[in-house]
Protein backbone atom coordinates (compact mmCIF):
# COMPACT_ATOMS: atom_id res chain seq x y z
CA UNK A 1 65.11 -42.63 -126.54
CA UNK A 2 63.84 -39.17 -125.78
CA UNK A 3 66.84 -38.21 -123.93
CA UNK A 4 69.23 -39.04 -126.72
CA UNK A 5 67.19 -37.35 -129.01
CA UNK A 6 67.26 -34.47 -126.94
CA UNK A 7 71.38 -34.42 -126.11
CA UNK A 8 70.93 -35.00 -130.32
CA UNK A 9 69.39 -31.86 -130.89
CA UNK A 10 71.45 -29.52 -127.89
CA UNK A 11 74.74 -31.04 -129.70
CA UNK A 12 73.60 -29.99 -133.44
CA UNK A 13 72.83 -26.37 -131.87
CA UNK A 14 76.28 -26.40 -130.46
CA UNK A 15 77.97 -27.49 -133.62
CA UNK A 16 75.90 -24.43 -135.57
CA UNK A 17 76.66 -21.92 -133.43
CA UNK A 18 80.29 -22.78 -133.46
CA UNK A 19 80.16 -23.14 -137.28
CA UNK A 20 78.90 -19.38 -137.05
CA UNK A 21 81.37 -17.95 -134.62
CA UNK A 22 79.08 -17.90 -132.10
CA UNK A 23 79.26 -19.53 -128.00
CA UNK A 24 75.75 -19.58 -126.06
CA UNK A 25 75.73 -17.99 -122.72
CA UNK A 26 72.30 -17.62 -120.55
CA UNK A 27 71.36 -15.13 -117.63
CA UNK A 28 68.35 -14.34 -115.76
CA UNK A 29 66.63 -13.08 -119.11
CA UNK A 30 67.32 -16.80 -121.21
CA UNK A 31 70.48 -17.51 -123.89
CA UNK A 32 72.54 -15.33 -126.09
CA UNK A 33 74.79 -15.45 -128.78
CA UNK A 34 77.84 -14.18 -127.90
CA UNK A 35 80.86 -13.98 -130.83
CA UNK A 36 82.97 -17.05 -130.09
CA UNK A 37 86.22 -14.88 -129.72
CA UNK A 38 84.93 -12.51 -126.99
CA UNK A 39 86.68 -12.12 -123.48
CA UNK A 40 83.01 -10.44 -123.05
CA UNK A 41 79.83 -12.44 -121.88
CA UNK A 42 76.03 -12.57 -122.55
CA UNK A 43 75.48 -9.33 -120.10
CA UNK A 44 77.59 -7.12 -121.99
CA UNK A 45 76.05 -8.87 -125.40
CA UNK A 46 73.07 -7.62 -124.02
CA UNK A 47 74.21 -3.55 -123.33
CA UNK A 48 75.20 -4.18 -127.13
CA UNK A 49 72.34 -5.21 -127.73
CA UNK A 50 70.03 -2.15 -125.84
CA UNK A 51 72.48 0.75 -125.98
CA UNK A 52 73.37 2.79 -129.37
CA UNK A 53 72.83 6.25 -128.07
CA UNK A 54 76.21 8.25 -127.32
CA UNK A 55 78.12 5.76 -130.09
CA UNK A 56 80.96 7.22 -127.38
CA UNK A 57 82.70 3.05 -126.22
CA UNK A 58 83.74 2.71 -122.55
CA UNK A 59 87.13 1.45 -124.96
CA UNK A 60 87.35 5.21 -126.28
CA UNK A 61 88.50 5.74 -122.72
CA UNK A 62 91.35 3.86 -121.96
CA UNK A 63 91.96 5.15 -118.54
CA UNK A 64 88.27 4.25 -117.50
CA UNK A 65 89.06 0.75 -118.37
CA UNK A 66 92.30 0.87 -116.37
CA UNK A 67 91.11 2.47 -113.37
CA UNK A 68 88.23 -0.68 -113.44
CA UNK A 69 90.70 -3.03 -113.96
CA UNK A 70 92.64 -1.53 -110.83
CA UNK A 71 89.27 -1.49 -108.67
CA UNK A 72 89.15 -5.54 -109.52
CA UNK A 73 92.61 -6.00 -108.70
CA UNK A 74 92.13 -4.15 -105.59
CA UNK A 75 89.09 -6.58 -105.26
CA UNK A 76 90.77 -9.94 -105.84
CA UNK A 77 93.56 -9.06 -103.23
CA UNK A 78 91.53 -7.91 -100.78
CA UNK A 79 89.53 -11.01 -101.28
CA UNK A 80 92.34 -13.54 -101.58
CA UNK A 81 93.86 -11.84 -97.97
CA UNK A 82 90.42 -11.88 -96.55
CA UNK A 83 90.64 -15.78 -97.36
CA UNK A 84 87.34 -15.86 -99.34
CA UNK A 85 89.16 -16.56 -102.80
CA UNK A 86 91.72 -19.40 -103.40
CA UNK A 87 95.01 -18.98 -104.67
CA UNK A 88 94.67 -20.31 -107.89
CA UNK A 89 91.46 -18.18 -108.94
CA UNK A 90 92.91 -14.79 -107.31
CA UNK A 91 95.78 -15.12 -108.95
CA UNK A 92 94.28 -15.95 -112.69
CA UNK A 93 92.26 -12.77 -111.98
CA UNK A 94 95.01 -11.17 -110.77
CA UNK A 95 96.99 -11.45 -114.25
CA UNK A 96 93.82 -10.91 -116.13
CA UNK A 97 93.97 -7.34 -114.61
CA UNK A 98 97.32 -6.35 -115.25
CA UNK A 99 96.82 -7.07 -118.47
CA UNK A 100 94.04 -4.55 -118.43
CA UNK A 101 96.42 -2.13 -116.56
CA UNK A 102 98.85 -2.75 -119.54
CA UNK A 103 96.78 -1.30 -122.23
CA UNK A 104 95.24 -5.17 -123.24
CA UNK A 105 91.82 -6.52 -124.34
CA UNK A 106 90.49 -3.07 -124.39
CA UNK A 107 88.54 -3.65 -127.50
CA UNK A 108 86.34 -6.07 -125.79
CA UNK A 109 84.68 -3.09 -124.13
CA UNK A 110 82.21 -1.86 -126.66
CA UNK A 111 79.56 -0.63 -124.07
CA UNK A 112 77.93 2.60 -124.59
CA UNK A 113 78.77 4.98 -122.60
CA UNK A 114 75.00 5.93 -122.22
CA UNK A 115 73.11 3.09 -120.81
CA UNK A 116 70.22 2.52 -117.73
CA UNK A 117 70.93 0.61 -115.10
CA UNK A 118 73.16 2.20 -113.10
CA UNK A 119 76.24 1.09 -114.51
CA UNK A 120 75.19 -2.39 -114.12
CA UNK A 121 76.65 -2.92 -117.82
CA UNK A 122 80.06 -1.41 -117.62
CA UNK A 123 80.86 -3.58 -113.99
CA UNK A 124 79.85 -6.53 -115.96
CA UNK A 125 81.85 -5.70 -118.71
CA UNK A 126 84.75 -5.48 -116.71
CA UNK A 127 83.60 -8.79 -115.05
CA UNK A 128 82.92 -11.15 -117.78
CA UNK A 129 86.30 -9.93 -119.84
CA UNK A 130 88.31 -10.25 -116.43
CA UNK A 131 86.73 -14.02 -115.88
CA UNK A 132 86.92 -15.51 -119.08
CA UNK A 133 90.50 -14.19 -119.44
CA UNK A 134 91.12 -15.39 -116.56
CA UNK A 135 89.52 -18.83 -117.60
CA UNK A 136 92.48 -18.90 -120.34
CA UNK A 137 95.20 -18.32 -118.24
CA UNK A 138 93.82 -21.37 -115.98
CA UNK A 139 94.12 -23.51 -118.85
CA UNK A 140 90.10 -23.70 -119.69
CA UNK A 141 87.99 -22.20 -122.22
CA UNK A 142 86.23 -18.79 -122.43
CA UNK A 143 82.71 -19.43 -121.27
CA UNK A 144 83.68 -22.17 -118.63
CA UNK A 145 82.42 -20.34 -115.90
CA UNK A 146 82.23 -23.51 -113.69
CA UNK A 147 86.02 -22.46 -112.79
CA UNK A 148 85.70 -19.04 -112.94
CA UNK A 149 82.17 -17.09 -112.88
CA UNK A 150 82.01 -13.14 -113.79
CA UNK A 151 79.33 -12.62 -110.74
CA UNK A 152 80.81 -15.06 -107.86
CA UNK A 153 84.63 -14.60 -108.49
CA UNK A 154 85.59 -11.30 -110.03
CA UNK A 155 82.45 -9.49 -109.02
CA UNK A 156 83.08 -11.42 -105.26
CA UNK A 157 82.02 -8.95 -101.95
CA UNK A 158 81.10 -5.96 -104.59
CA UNK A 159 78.13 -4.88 -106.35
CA UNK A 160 77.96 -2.20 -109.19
CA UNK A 161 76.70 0.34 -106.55
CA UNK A 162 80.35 0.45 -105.28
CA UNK A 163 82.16 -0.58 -108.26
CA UNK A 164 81.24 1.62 -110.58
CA UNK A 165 81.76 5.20 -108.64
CA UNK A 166 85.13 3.94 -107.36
CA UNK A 167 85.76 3.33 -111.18
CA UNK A 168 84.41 6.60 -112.00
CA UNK A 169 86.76 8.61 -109.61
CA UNK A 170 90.05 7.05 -110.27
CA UNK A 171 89.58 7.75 -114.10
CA UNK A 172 88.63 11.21 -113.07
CA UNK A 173 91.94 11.27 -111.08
CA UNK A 174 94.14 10.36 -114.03
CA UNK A 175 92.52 12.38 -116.97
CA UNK A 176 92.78 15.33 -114.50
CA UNK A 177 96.94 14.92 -114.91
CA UNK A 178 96.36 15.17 -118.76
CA UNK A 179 93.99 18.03 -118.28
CA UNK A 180 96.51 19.81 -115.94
CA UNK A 181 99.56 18.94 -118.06
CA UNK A 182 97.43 20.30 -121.37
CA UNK A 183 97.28 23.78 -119.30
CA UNK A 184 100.75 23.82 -118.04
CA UNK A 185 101.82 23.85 -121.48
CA UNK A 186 99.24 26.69 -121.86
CA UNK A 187 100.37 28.96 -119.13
CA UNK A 188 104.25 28.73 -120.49
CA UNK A 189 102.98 29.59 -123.66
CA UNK A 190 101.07 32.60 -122.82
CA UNK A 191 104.15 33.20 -120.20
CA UNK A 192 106.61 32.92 -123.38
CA UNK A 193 104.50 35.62 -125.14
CA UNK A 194 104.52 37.71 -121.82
CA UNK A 195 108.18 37.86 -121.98
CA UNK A 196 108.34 38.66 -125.94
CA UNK A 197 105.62 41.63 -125.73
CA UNK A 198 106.94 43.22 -122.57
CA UNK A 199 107.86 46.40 -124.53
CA UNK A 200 105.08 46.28 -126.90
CA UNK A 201 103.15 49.42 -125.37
CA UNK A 202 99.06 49.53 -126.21
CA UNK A 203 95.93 50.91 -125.11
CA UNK A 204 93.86 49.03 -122.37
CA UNK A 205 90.08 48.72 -122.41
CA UNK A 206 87.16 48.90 -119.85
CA UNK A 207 83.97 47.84 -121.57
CA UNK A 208 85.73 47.91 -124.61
CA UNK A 209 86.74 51.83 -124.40
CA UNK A 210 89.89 53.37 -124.11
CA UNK A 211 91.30 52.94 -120.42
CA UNK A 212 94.98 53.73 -119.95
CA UNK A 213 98.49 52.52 -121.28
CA UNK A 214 99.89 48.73 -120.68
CA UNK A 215 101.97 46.94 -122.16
CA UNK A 216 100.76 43.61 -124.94
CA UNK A 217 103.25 41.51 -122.19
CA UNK A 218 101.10 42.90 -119.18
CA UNK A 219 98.51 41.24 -120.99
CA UNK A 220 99.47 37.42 -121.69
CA UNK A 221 101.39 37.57 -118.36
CA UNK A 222 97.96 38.09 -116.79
CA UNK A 223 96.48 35.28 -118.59
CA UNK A 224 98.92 33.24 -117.41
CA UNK A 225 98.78 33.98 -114.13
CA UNK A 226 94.56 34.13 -114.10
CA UNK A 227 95.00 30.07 -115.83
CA UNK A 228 97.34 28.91 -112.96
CA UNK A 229 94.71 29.26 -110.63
CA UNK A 230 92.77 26.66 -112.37
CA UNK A 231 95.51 23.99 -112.06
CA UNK A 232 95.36 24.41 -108.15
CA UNK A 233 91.32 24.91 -108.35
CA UNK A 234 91.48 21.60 -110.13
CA UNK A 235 93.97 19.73 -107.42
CA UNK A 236 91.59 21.49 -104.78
CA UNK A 237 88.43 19.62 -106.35
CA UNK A 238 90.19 16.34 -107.55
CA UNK A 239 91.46 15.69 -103.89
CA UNK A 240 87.24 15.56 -103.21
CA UNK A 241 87.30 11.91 -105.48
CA UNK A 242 89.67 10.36 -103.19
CA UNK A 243 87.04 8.99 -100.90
CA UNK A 244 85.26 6.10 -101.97
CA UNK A 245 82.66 3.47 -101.19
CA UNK A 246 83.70 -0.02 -101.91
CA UNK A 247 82.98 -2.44 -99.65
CA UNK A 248 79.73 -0.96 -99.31
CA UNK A 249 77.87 -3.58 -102.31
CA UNK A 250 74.52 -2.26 -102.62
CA UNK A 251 73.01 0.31 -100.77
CA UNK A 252 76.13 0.79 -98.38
CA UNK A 253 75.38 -1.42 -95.24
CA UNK A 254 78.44 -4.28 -97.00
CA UNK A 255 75.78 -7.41 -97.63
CA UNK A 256 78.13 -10.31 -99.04
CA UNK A 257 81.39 -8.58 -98.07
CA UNK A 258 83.04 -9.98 -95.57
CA UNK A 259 84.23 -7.68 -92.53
CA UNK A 260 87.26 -5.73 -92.93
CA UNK A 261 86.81 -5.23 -96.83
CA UNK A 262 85.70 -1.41 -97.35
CA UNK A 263 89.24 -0.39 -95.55
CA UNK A 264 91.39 -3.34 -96.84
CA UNK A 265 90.15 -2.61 -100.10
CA UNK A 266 90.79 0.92 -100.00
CA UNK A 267 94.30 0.54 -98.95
CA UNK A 268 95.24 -1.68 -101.33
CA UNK A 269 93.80 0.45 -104.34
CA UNK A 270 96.41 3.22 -102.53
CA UNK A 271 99.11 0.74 -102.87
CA UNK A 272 97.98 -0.11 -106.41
CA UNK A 273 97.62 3.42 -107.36
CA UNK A 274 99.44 5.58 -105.69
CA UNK A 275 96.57 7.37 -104.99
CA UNK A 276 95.41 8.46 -100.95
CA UNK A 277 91.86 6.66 -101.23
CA UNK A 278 90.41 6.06 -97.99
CA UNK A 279 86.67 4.72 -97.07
CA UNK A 280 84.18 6.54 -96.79
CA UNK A 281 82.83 6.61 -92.79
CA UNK A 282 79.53 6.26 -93.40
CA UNK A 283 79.44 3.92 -96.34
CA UNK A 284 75.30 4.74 -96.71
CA UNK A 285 75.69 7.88 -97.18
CA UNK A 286 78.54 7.54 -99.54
CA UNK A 287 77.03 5.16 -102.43
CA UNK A 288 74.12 7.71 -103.69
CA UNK A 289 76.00 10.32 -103.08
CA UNK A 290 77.65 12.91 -106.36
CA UNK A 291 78.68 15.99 -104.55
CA UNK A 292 82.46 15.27 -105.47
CA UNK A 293 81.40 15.13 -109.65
CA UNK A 294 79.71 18.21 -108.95
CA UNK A 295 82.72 19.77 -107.75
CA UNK A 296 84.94 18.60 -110.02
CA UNK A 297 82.57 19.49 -112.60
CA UNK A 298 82.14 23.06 -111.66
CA UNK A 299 85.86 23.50 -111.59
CA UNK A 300 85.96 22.26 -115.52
CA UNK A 301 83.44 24.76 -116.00
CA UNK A 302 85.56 27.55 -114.33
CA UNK A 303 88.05 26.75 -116.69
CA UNK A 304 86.31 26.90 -119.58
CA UNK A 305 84.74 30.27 -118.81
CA UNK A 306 88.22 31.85 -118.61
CA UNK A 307 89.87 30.05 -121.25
CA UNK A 308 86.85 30.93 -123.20
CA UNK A 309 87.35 34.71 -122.33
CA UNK A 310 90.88 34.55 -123.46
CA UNK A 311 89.96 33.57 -126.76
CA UNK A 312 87.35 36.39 -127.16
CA UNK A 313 90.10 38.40 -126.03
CA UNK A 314 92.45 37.11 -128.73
CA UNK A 315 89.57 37.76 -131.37
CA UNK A 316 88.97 41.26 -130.81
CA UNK A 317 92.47 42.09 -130.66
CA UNK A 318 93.15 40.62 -134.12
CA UNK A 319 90.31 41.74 -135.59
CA UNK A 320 90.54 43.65 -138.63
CA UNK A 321 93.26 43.29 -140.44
CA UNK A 322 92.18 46.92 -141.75
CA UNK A 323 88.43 47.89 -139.80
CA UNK A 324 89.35 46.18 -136.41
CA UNK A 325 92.00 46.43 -134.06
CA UNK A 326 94.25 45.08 -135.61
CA UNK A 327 96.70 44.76 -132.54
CA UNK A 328 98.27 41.47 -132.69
CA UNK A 329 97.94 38.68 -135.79
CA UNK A 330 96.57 34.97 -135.22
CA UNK A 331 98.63 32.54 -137.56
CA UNK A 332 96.20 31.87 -141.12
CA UNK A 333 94.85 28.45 -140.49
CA UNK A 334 92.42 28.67 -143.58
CA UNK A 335 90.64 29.87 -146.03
CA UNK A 336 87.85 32.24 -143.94
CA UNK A 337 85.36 32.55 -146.76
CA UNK A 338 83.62 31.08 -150.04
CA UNK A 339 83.13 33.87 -150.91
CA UNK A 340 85.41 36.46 -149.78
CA UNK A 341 88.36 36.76 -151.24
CA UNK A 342 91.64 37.09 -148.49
CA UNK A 343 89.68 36.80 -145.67
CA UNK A 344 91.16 34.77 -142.89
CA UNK A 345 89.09 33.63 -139.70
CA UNK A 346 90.50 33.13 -136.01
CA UNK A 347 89.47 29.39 -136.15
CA UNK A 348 91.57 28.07 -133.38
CA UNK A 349 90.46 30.37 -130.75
CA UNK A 350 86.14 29.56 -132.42
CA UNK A 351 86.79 26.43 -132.06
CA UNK A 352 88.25 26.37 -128.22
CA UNK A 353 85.13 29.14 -127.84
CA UNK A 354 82.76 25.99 -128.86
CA UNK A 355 84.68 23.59 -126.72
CA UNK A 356 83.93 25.48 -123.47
CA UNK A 357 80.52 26.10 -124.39
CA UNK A 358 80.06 22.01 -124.65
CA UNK A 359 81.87 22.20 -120.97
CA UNK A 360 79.39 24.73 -119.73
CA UNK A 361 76.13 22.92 -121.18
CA UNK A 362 78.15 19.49 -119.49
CA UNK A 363 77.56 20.75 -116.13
CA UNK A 364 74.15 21.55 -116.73
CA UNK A 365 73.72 18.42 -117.35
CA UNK A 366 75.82 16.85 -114.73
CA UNK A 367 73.92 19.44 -111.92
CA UNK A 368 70.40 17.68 -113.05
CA UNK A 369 71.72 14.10 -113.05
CA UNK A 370 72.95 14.76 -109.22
CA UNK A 371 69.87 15.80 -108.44
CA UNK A 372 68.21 13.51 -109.77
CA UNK A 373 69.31 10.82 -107.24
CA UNK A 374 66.33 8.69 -105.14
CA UNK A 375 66.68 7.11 -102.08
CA UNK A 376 69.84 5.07 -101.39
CA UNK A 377 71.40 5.32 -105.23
CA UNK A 378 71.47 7.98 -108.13
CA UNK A 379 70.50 5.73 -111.07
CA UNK A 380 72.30 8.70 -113.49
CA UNK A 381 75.72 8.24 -113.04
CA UNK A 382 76.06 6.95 -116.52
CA UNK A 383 74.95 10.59 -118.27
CA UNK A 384 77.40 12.57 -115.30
CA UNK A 385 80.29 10.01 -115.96
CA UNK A 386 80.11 10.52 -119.88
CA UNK A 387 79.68 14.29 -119.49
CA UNK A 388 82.82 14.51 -117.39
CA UNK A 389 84.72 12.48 -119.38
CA UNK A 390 83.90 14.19 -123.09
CA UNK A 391 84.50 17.73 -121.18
CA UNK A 392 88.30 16.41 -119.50
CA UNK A 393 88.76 14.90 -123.32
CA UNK A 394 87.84 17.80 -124.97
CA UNK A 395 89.96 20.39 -122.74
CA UNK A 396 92.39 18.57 -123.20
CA UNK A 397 92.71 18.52 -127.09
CA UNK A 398 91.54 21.83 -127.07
CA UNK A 399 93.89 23.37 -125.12
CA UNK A 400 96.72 21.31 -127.15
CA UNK A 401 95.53 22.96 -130.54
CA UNK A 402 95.11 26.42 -128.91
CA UNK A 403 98.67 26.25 -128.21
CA UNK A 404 100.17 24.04 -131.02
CA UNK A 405 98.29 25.93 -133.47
CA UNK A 406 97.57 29.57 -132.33
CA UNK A 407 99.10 30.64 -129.09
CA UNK A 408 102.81 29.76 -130.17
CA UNK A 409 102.75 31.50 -133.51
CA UNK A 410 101.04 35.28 -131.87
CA UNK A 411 102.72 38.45 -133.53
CA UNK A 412 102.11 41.60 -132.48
CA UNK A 413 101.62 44.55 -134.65
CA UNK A 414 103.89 47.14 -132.48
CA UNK A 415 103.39 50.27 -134.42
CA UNK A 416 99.66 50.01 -134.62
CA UNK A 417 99.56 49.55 -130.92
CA UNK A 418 101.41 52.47 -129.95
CA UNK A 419 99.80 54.59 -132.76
CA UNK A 420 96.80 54.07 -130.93
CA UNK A 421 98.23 55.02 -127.56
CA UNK A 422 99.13 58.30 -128.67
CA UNK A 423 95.82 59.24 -130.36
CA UNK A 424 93.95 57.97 -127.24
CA UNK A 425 91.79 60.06 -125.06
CA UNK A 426 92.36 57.85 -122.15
CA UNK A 427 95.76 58.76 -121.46
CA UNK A 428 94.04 62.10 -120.21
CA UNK A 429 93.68 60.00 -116.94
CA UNK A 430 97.53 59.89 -116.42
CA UNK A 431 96.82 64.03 -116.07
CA UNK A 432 94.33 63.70 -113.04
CA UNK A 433 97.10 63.66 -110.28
CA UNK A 434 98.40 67.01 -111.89
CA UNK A 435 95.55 68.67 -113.07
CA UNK A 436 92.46 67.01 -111.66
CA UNK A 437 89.89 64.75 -112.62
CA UNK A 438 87.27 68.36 -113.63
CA UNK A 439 89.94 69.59 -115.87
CA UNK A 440 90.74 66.51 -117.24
CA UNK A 441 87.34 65.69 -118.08
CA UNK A 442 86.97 69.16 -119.81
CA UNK A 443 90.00 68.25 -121.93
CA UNK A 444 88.84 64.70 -122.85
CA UNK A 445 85.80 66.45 -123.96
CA UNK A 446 87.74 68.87 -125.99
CA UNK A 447 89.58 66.46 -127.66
CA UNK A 448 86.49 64.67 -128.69
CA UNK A 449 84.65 66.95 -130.11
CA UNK A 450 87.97 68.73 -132.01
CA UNK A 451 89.70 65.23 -133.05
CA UNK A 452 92.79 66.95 -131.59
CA UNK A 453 95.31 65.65 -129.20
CA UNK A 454 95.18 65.80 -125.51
CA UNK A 455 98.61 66.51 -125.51
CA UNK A 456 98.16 69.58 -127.64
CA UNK A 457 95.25 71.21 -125.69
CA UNK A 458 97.18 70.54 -122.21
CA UNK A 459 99.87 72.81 -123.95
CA UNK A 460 97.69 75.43 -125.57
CA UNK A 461 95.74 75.95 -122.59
CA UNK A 462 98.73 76.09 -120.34
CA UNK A 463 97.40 73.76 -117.79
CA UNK A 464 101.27 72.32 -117.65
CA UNK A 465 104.48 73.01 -118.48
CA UNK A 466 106.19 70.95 -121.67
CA UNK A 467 108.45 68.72 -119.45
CA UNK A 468 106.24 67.99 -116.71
CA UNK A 469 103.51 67.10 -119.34
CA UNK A 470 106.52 64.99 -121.18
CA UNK A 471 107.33 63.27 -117.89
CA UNK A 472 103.59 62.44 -117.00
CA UNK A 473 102.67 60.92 -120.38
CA UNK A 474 106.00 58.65 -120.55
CA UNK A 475 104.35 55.59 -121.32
CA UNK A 476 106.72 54.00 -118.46
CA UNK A 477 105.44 55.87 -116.11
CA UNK A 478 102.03 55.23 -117.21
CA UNK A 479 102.56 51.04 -116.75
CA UNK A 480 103.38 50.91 -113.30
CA UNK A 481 102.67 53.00 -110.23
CA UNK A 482 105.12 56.34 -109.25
CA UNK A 483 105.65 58.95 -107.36
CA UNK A 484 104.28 62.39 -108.36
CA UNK A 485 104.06 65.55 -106.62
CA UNK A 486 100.73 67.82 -107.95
């Protein structure tokens, strides 16, 4: 009597929560609703349920969920070959995981990107969708984990320890192609505006005084040039993610995965990716350790310091239009004021400014969480994974508006450059081969203090003769190097 009241009772609960949309799942910590509709499971329910910090989704990161989805299929085959799962299971999981790989079920990752634990969340995540998809595709229903369990199958000879860094670097890997793809565009940009401004002659500037003659193309051409470093600075660093640790479960000694895994696995994640992983020798060593983010990270933040350069650069040079100098003009992206009337502010190259400065402060950040690793795991991965990620995402769209929106649509104002040539006192340093750096300093001087020309003192004090002065102040021979004879 007391059992069927019991089975009584357990069946009304079932038929409620199914009235409400709901399935029951259970884990170590008791049961939990879990929406009725959800390739998730009760552990992700629960990082739902304990993480609302970031509001930044693992599913705002499509390639993070890809590269997982890769690390499981890598998983599943290695464990299928390895003869530890059957054919029927591997290959439900198997499908479950393309389908990841194909851009599918990536709303049911709504974990936080900032969470404790490790990563614990995200890997079982990744597990629960893959197994209960997987469930469907073996004719059963979501939640049936008799057939199919998150932990045993999909999570089988892994643990998050290995999982989740593996993750971690392959999404690296392919946000670094859009990052590197965003500044390509760049560099052709700034090379295009090289090429345009060749001719434009203007005054060059050490510590923001009058140097000598150049040319506005000398200029963007050496931006260029200074931003391609970063692309092979960034291949140089990126190469540093390619060794990984799976196979190693836990700590890194491989308890629960069977022998042969950590290079099996690695190959076939190669195969899968195209990508030359390999594992890591010492597989201890390998699962705390973050010196590759670092890296990586300190590249990003290389890249932002010069990029954020540039745009002071562009700034000052179209500052003005009337009081500044006024040398080249930013295209009018809005309004600049409330309250003053016609003015128009150099958004595009403030807001790329701000980007870098969120880059910079992400290192920061990611050089604390690296050191903050104890013993045989660095619990912070979470905070130096979502760092890297906003800073890669950011670039990126940054360096997409500086160029769609700024870069492209540069003028430069020629006569106001090579006004300002003329009435420099630094082309007095063109003079010092012919009349010494003492004499030229005297005339600099001169000039200064009289507003007059340098060209017209040289003359009036007879210090050279009309055409050899002529010849030495020919702005082409004042952009390149040549032969002169004092």
């Amino acid at each position: 009597m007391l059992n069927n009241h019991v089975d009584s009772l357990q069946k009304n609960k079932l038929n409620i929560m199914a009235e409400e949309k709901f399935r029951l799942e259970s884990d170590l910590l008791g049961e939990l609703k879990v929406p009725v509709d959800a390739y998730y499971g009760v552990q992700t329910q629960r990082g739902i349920n304990n993480y609302h910090i970031s509001r930044k989704k693992m599913r705002d990161y499509p390639d993070y969920i890809i590269a997982m989805a890769y690390v499981k299929l890598a998983a599943i085959q290695t464990n299928h070959s390895l003869g530890v799962i059957n054919d029927e299971i591997s290959g439900a999981i198997s499908k479950a995981c393309q389908e990841l790989i194909d851009g599918k079920l990536h709303e049911n990752f709504p974990i936080d990107m900032m969470q404790g634990g490790a990563g614990t969340s995200v890997n079982m995540n990744a597990n629960e969708v893959i197994a209960n998809r997987a469930l469907e595709i073996m004719g059963h229903k979501k939640g049936e984990y008799q057939y199919c369990y998150p932990n045993d199958h999909v999570n089988c000879g892994q643990s998050t320890n290995d999982v989740y860094p593996t993750s971690i670097r392959l999404a690296i890997i392919r946000m670094n192609k859009n990052l590197v793809s965003s500044l390509t565009g760049l560099i052709s940009a700034l090379r295009y505006k090289g090429e345009e401004f060749k001719d434009v002659i203007k005054m060059g500037r050490t510590q923001l005084q009058d140097a000598v003659p150049m040319t506005s193309g000398q200029e963007f051409s050496a931006y260029a040039n200074n931003l391609e470093e970063e692309i092979l600075n960034l291949e140089r660093n990126v190469k540093l993610l390619h060794e990984i640790n799976m196979g190693g479960t836990a700590i890194g000694t491989g308890l629960n995965a069977v022998p042969g895994f950590a290079k099996l696995c690695a190959a076939n994640l190669s195969k899968l990716t195209g990508e030359p992983f390999v594992s890591a020798t010492d597989l201890v060593e390998a699962t705390p350790d973050t010196g590759a983010y670092v890296s990586y990270s300190s590249a990003l933040k290389r890249l932002a310091i010069k990029l954020s350069k540039i745009c002071n650069d562009l700034r000052l040079m179209a500052s003005g239009p009337r009081c500044g100098l006024n040398e080249i003009n930013l295209p009018p992206k809005a309004p600049g004021s409330s309250i003053m009337p016609g003015k128009v502010n150099p958004v595009i190259p403030e807001v790329t400014n701000q980007v870098c400065f969120k880059v910079i402060g992400n290192d920061t950040t990611i050089s604390f969480a690296a050191e903050a690793g104890q013993l045989e795991l660095n619990v912070m991965e979470p905070v130096i994974t979502e760092s890297l990620f906003e800073s890669l995402v950011w670039l990126s769209n940054a360096i997409d508006t500086l160029v769609e929106e700024c870069i492209l649509g540069i003028t430069v104002n020629k006569e106001r450059c090579y006004e300002m040539v003329k009435n420099s006192i630094g082309i007095v340093t063109a003079l010092n081969p012919y009349i010494g750096y003492k004499t030229c300093t005297k005339v600099a001087k001169e000039a200064l203090e009289t507003d007059r020309s340098v060209y017209d003192i040289v003359l009036e004090q007879g210090l050279m003769t009309q055409e050899k002065l002529d010849e030495a102040l020919n702005p082409k021979n004042m952009l390149v190097s040549h032969k002169f004879i004092k």
